[in-house]
PDB file of N, CA and C in Angstrom:
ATOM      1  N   UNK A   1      96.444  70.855   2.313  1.00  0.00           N
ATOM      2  CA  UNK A   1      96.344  69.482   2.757  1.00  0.00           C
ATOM      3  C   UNK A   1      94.919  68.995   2.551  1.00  0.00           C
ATOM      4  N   UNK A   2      94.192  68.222   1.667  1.00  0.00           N
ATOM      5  CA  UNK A   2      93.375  67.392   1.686  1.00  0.00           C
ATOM      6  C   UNK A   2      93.579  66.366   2.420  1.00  0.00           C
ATOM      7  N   UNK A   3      92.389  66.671   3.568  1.00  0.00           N
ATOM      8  CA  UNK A   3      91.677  65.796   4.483  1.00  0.00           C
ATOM      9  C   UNK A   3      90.539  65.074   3.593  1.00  0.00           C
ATOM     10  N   UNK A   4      90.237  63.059   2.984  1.00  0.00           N
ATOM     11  CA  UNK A   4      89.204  62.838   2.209  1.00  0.00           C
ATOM     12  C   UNK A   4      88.415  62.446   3.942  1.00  0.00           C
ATOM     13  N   UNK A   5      87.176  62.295   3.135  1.00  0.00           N
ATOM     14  CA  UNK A   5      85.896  61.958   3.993  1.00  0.00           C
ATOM     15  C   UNK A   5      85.821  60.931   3.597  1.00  0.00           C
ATOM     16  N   UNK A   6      85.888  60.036   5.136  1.00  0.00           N
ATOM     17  CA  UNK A   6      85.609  58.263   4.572  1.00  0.00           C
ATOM     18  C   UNK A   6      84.185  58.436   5.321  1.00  0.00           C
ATOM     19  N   UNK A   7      83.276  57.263   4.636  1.00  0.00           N
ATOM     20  CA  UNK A   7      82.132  57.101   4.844  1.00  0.00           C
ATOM     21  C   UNK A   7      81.937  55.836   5.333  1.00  0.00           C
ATOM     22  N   UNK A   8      81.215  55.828   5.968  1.00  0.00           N
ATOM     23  CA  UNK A   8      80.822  54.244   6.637  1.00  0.00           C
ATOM     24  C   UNK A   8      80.126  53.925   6.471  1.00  0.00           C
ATOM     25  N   UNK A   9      80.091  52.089   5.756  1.00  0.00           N
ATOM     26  CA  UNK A   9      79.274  51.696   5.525  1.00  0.00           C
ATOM     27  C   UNK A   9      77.988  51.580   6.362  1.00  0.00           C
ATOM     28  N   UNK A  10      76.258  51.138   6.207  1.00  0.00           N
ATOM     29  CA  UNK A  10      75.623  50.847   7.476  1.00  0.00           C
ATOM     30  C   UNK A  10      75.848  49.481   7.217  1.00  0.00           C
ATOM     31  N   UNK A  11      75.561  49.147   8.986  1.00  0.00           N
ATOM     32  CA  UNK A  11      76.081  47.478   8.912  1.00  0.00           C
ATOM     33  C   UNK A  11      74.202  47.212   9.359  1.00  0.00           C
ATOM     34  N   UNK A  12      73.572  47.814   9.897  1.00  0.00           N
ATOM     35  CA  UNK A  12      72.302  47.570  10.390  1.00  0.00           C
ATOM     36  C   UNK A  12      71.063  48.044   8.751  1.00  0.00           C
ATOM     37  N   UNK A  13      70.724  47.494   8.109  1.00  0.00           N
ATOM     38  CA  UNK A  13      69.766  48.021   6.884  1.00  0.00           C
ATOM     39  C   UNK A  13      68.167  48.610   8.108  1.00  0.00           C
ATOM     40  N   UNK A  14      67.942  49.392   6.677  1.00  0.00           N
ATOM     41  CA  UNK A  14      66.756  50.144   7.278  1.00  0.00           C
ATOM     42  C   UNK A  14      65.813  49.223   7.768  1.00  0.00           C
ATOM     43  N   UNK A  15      64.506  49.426   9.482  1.00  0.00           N
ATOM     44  CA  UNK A  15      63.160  48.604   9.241  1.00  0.00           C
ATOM     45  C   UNK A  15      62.634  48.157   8.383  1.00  0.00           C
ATOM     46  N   UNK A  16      61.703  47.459   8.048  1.00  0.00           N
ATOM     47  CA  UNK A  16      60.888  47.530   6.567  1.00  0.00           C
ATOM     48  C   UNK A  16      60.126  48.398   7.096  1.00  0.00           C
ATOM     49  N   UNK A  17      59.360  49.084   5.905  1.00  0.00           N
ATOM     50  CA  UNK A  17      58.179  50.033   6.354  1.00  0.00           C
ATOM     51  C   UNK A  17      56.907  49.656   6.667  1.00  0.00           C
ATOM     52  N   UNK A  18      56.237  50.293   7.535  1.00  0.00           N
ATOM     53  CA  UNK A  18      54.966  49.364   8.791  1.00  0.00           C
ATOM     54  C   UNK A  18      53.550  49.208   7.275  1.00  0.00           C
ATOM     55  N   UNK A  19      53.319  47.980   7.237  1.00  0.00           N
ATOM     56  CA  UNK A  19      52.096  47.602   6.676  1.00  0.00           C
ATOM     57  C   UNK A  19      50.911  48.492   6.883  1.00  0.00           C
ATOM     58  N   UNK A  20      50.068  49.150   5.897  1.00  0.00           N
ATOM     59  CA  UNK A  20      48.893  49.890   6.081  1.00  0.00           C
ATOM     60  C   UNK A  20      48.231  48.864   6.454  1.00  0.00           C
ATOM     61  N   UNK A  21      47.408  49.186   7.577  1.00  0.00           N
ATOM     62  CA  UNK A  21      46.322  48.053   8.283  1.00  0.00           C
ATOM     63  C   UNK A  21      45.145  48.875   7.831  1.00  0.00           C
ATOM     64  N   UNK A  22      44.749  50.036   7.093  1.00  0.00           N
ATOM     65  CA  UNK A  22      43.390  50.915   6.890  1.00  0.00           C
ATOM     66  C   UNK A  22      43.344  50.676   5.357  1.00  0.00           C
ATOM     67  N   UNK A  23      41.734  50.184   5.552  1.00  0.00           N
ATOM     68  CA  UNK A  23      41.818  50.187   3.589  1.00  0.00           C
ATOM     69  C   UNK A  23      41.589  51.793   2.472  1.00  0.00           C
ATOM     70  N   UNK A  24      41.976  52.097   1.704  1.00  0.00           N
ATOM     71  CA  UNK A  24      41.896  52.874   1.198  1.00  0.00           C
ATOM     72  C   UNK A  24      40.462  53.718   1.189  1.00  0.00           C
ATOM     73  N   UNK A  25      39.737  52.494   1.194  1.00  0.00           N
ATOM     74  CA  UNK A  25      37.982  52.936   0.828  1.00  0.00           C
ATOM     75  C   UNK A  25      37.362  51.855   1.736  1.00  0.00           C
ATOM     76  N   UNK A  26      36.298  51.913   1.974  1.00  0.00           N
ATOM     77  CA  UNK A  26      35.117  51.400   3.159  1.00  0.00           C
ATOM     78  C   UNK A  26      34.090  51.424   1.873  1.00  0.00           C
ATOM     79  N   UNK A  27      33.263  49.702   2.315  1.00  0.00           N
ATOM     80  CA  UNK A  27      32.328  49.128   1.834  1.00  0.00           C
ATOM     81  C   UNK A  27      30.634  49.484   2.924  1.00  0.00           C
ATOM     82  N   UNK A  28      29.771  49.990   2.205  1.00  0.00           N
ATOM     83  CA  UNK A  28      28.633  50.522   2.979  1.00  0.00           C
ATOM     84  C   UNK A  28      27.833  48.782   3.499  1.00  0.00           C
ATOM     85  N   UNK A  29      27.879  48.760   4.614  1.00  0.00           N
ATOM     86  CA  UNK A  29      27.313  46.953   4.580  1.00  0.00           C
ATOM     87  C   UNK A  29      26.090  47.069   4.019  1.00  0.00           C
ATOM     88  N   UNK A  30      25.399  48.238   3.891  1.00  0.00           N
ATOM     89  CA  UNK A  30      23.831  48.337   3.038  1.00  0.00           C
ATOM     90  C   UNK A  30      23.657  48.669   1.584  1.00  0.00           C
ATOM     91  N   UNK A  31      25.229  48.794   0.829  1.00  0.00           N
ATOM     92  CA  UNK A  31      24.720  48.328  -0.183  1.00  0.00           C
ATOM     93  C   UNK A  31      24.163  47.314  -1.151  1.00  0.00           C
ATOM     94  N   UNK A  32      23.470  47.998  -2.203  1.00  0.00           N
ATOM     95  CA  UNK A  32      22.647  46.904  -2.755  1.00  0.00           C
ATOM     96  C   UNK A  32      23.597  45.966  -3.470  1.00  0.00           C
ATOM     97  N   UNK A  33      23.628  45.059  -3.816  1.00  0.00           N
ATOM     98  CA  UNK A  33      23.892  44.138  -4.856  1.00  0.00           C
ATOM     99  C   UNK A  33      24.180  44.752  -6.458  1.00  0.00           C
ATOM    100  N   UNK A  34      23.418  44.951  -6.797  1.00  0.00           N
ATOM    101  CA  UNK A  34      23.250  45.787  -8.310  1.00  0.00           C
ATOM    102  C   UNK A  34      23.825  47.152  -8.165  1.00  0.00           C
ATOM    103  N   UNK A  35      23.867  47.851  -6.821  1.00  0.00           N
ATOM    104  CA  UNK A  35      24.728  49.102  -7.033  1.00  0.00           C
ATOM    105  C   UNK A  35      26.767  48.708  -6.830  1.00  0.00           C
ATOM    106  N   UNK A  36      26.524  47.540  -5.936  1.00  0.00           N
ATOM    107  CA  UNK A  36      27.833  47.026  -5.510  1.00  0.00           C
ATOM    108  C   UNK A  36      28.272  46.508  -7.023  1.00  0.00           C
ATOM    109  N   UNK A  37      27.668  46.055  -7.995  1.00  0.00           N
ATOM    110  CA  UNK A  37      28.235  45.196  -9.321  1.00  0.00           C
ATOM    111  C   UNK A  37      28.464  46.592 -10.173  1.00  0.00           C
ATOM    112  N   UNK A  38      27.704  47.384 -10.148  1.00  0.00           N
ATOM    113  CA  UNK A  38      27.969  48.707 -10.954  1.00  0.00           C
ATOM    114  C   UNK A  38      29.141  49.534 -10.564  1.00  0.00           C
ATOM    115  N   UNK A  39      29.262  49.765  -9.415  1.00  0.00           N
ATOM    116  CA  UNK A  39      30.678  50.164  -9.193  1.00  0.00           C
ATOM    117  C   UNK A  39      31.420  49.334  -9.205  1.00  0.00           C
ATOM    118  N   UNK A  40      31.529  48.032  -9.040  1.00  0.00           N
ATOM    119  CA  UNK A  40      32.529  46.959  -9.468  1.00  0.00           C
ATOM    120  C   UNK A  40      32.796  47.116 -11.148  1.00  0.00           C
ATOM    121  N   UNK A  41      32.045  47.240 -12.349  1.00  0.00           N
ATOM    122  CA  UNK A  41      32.032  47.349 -13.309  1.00  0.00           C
ATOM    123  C   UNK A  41      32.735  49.024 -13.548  1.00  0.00           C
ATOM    124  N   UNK A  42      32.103  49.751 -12.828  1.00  0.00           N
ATOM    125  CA  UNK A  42      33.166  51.168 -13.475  1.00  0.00           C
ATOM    126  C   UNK A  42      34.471  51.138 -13.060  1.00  0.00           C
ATOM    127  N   UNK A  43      35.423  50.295 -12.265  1.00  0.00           N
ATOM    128  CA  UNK A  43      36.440  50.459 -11.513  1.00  0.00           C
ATOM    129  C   UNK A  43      36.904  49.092 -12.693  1.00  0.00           C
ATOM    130  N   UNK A  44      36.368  48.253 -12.737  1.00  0.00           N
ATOM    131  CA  UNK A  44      36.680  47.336 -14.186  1.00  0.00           C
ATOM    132  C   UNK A  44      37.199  48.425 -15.325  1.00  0.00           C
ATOM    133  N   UNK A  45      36.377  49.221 -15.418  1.00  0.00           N
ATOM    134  CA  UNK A  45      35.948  49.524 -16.855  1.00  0.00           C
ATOM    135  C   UNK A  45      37.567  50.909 -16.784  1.00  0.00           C
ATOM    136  N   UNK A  46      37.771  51.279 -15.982  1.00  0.00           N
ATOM    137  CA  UNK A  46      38.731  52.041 -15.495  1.00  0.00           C
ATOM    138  C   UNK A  46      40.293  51.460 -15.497  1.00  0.00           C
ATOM    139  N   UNK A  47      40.398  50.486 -14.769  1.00  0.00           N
ATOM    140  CA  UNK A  47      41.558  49.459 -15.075  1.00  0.00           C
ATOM    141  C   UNK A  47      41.607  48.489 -16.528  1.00  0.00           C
ATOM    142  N   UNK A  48      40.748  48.172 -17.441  1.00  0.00           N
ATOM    143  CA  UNK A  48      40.795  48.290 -18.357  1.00  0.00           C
ATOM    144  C   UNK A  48      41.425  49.432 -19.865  1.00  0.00           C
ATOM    145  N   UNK A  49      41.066  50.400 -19.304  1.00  0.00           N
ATOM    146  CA  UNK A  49      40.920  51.914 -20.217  1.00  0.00           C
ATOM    147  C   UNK A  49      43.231  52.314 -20.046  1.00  0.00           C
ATOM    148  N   UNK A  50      42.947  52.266 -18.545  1.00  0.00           N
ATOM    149  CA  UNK A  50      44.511  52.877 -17.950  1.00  0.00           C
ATOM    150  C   UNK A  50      45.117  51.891 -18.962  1.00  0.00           C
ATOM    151  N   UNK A  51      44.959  50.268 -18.566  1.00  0.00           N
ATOM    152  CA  UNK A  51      45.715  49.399 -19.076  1.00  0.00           C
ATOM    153  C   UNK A  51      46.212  49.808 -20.512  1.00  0.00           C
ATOM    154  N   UNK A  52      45.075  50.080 -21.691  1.00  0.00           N
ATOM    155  CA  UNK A  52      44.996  49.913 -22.757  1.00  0.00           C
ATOM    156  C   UNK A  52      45.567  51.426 -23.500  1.00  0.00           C
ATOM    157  N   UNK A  53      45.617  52.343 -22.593  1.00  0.00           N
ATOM    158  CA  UNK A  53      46.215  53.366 -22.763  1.00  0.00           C
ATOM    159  C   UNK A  53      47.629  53.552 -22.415  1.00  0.00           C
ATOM    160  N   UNK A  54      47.973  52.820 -21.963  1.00  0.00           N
ATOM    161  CA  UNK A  54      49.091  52.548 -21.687  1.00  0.00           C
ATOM    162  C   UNK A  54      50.257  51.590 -22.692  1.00  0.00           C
ATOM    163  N   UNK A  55      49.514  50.635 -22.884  1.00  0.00           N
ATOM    164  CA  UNK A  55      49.598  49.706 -24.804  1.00  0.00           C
ATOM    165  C   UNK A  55      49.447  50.491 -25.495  1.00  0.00           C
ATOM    166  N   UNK A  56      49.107  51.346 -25.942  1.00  0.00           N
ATOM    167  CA  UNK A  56      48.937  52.362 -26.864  1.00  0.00           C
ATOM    168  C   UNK A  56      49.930  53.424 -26.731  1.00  0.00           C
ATOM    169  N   UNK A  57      50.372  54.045 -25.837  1.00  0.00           N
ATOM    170  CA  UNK A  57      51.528  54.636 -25.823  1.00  0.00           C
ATOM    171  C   UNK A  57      52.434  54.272 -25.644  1.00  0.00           C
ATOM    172  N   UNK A  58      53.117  53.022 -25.322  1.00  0.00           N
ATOM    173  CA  UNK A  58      54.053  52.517 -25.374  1.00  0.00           C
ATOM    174  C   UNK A  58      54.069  51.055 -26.675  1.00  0.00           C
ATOM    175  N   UNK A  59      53.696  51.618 -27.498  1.00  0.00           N
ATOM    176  CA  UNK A  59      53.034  50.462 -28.443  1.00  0.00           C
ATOM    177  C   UNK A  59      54.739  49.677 -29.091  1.00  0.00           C
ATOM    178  N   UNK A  60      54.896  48.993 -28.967  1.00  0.00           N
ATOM    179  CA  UNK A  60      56.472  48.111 -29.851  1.00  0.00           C
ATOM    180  C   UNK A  60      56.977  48.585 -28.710  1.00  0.00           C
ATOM    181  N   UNK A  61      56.827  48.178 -27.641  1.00  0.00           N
ATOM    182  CA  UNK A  61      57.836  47.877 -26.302  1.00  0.00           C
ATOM    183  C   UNK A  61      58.004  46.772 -26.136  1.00  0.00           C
ATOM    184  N   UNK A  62      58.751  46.184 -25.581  1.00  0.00           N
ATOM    185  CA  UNK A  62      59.198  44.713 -25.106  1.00  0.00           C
ATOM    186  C   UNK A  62      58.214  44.395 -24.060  1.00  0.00           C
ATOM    187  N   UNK A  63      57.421  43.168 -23.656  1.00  0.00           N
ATOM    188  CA  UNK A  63      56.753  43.187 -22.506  1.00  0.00           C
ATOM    189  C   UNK A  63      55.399  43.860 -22.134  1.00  0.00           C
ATOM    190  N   UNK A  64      54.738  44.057 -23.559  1.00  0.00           N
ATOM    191  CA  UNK A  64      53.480  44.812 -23.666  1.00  0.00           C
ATOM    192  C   UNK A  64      52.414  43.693 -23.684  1.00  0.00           C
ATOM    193  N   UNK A  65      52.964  42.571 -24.508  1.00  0.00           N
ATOM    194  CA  UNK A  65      52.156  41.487 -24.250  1.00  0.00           C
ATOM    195  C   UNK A  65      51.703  41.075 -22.936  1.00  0.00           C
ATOM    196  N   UNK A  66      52.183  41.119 -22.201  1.00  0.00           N
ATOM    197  CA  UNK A  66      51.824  40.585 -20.801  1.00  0.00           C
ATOM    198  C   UNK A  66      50.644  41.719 -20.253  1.00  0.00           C
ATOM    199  N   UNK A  67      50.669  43.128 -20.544  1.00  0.00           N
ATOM    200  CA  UNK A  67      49.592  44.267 -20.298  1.00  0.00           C
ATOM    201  C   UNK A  67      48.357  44.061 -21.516  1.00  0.00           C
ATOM    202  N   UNK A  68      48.552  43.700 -22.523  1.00  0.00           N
ATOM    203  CA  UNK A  68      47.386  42.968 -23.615  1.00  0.00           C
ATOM    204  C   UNK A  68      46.696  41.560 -22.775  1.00  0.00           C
ATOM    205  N   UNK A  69      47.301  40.894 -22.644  1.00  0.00           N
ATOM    206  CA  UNK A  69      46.860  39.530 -22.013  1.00  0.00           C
ATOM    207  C   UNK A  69      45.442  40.392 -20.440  1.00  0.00           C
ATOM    208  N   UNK A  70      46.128  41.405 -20.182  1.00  0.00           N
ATOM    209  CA  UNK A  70      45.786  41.824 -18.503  1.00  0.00           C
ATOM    210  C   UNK A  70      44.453  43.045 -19.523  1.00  0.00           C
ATOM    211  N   UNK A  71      44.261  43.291 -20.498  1.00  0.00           N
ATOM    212  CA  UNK A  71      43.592  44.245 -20.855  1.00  0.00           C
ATOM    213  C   UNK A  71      42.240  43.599 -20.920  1.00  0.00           C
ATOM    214  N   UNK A  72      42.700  42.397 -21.749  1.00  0.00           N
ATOM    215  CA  UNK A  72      41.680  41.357 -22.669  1.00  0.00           C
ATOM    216  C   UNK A  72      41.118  40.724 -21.250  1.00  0.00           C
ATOM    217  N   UNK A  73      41.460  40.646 -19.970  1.00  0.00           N
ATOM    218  CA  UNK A  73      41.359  39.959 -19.056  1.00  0.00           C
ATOM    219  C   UNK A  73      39.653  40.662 -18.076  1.00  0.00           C
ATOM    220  N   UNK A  74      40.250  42.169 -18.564  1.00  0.00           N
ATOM    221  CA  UNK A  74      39.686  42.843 -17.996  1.00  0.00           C
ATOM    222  C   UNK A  74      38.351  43.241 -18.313  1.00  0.00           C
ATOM    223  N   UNK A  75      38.658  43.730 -19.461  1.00  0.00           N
ATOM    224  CA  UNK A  75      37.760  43.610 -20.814  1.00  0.00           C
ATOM    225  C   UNK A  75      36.702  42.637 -20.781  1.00  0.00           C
ATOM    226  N   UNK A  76      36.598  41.274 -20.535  1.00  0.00           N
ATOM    227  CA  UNK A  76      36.376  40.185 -20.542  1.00  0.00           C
ATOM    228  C   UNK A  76      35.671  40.031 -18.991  1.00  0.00           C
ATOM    229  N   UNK A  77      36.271  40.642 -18.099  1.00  0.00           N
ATOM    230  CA  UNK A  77      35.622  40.704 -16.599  1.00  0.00           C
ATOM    231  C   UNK A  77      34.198  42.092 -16.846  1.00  0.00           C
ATOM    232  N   UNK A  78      34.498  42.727 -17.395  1.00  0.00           N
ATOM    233  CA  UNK A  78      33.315  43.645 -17.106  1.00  0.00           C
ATOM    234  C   UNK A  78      32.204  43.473 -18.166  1.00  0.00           C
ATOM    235  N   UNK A  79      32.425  42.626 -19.656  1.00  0.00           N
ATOM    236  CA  UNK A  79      31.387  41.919 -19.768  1.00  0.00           C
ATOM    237  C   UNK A  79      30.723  41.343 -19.257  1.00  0.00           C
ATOM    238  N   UNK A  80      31.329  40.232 -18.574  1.00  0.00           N
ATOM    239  CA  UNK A  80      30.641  39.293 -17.234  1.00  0.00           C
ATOM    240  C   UNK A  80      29.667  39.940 -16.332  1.00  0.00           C
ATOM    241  N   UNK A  81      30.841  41.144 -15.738  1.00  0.00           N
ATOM    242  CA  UNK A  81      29.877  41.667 -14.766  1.00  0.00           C
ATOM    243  C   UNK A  81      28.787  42.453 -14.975  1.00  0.00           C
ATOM    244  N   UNK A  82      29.201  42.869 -16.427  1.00  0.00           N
ATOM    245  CA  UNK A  82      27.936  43.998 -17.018  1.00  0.00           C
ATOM    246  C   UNK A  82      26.412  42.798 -17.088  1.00  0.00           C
ATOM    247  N   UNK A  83      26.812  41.449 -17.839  1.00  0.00           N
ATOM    248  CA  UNK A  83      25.737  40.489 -17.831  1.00  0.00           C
ATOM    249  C   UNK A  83      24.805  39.951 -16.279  1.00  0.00           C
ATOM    250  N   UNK A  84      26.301  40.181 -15.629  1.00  0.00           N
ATOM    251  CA  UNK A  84      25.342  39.893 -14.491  1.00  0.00           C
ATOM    252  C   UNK A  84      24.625  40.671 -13.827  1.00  0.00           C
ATOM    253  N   UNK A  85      24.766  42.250 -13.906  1.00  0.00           N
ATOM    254  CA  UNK A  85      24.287  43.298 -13.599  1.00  0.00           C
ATOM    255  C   UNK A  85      22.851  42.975 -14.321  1.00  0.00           C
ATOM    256  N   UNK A  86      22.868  43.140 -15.347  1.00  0.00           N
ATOM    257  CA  UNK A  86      21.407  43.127 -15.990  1.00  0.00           C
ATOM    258  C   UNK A  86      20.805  41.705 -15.535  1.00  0.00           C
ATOM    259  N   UNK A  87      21.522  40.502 -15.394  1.00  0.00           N
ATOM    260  CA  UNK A  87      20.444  39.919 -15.074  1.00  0.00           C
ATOM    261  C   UNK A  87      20.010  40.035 -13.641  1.00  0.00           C
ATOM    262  N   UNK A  88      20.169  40.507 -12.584  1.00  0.00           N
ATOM    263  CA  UNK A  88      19.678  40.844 -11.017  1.00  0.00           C
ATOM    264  C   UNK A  88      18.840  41.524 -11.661  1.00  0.00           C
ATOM    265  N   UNK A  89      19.026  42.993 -12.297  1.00  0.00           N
ATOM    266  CA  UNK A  89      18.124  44.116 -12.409  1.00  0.00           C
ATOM    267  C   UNK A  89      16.515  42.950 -13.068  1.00  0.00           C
ATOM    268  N   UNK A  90      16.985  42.191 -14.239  1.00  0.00           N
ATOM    269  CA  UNK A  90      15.691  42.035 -14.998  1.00  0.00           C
ATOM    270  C   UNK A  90      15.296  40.773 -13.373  1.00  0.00           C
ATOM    271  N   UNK A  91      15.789  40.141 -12.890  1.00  0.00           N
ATOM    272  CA  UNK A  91      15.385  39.590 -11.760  1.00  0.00           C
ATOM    273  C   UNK A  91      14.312  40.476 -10.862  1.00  0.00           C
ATOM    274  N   UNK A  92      14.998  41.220 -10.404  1.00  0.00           N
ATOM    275  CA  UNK A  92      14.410  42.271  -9.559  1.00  0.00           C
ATOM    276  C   UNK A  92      13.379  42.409 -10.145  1.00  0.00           C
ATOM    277  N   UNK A  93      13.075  42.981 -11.486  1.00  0.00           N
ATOM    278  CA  UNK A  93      12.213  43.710 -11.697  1.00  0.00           C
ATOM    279  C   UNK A  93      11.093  42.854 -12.402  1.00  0.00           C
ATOM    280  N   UNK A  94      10.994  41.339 -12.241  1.00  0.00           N
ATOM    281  CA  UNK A  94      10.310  40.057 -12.418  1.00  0.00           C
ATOM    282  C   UNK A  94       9.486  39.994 -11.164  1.00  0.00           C
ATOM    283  N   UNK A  95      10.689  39.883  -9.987  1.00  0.00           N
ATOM    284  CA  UNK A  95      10.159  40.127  -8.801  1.00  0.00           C
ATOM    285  C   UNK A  95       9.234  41.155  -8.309  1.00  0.00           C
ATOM    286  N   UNK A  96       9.116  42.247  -9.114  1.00  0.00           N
ATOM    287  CA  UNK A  96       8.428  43.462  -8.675  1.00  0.00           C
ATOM    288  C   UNK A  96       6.907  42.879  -9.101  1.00  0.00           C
ATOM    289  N   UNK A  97       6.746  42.542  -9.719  1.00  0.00           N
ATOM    290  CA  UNK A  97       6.097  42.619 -10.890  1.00  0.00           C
ATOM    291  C   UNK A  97       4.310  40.902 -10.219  1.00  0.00           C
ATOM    292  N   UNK A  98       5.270  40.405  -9.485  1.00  0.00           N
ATOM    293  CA  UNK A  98       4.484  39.177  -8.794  1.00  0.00           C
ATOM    294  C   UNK A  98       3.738  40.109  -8.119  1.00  0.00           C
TER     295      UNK A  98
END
């Protein structure tokens, strides 16, 4: 005699899961400016690299354009920030110099 196993649906769906309120990483309130843009620029320069390695191995995928657009974006941000890095430093070091 097969007895089947009925299953019941849930009528109640799961909580959502509780929001992280802790950030991953902590900002030193004493860092400098020029050290804060330099690690802003390697974490650029990092999400850039993943991005573009990622276009590259999945190269003739559907929807790669939209990760090119986000590469060039990036790409394009850590120039900026690399320019602005050097100009504080040559600032600074104008300032030293009075």
């Amino acid at each position: 005699m097969n007895v089947g196993i009925s299953r019941m649906k849930k009528i109640v769906p799961d909580p959502p899961r509780p929001l992280i309120t802790t950030p991953y990483f902590s900002i030193h309130s004493d860092i400098s400016p020029t050290d804060a843009i330099a690690h802003a620029l390697e974490l650029m320069r990092v999400v850039a690299e993943t991005i573009d390695n990622h276009c590259r191995d999945h190269a003739g995928k559907p929807g790669l354009h939209l990760l090119v657009n986000a590469a060039h974006a990036a790409d394009s941000a850590c120039v900026l920030v690399q320019h602005a890095k050097q100009r504080l430093e040559d600032a600074q070091a104008e300032e030293a110099l009075k």
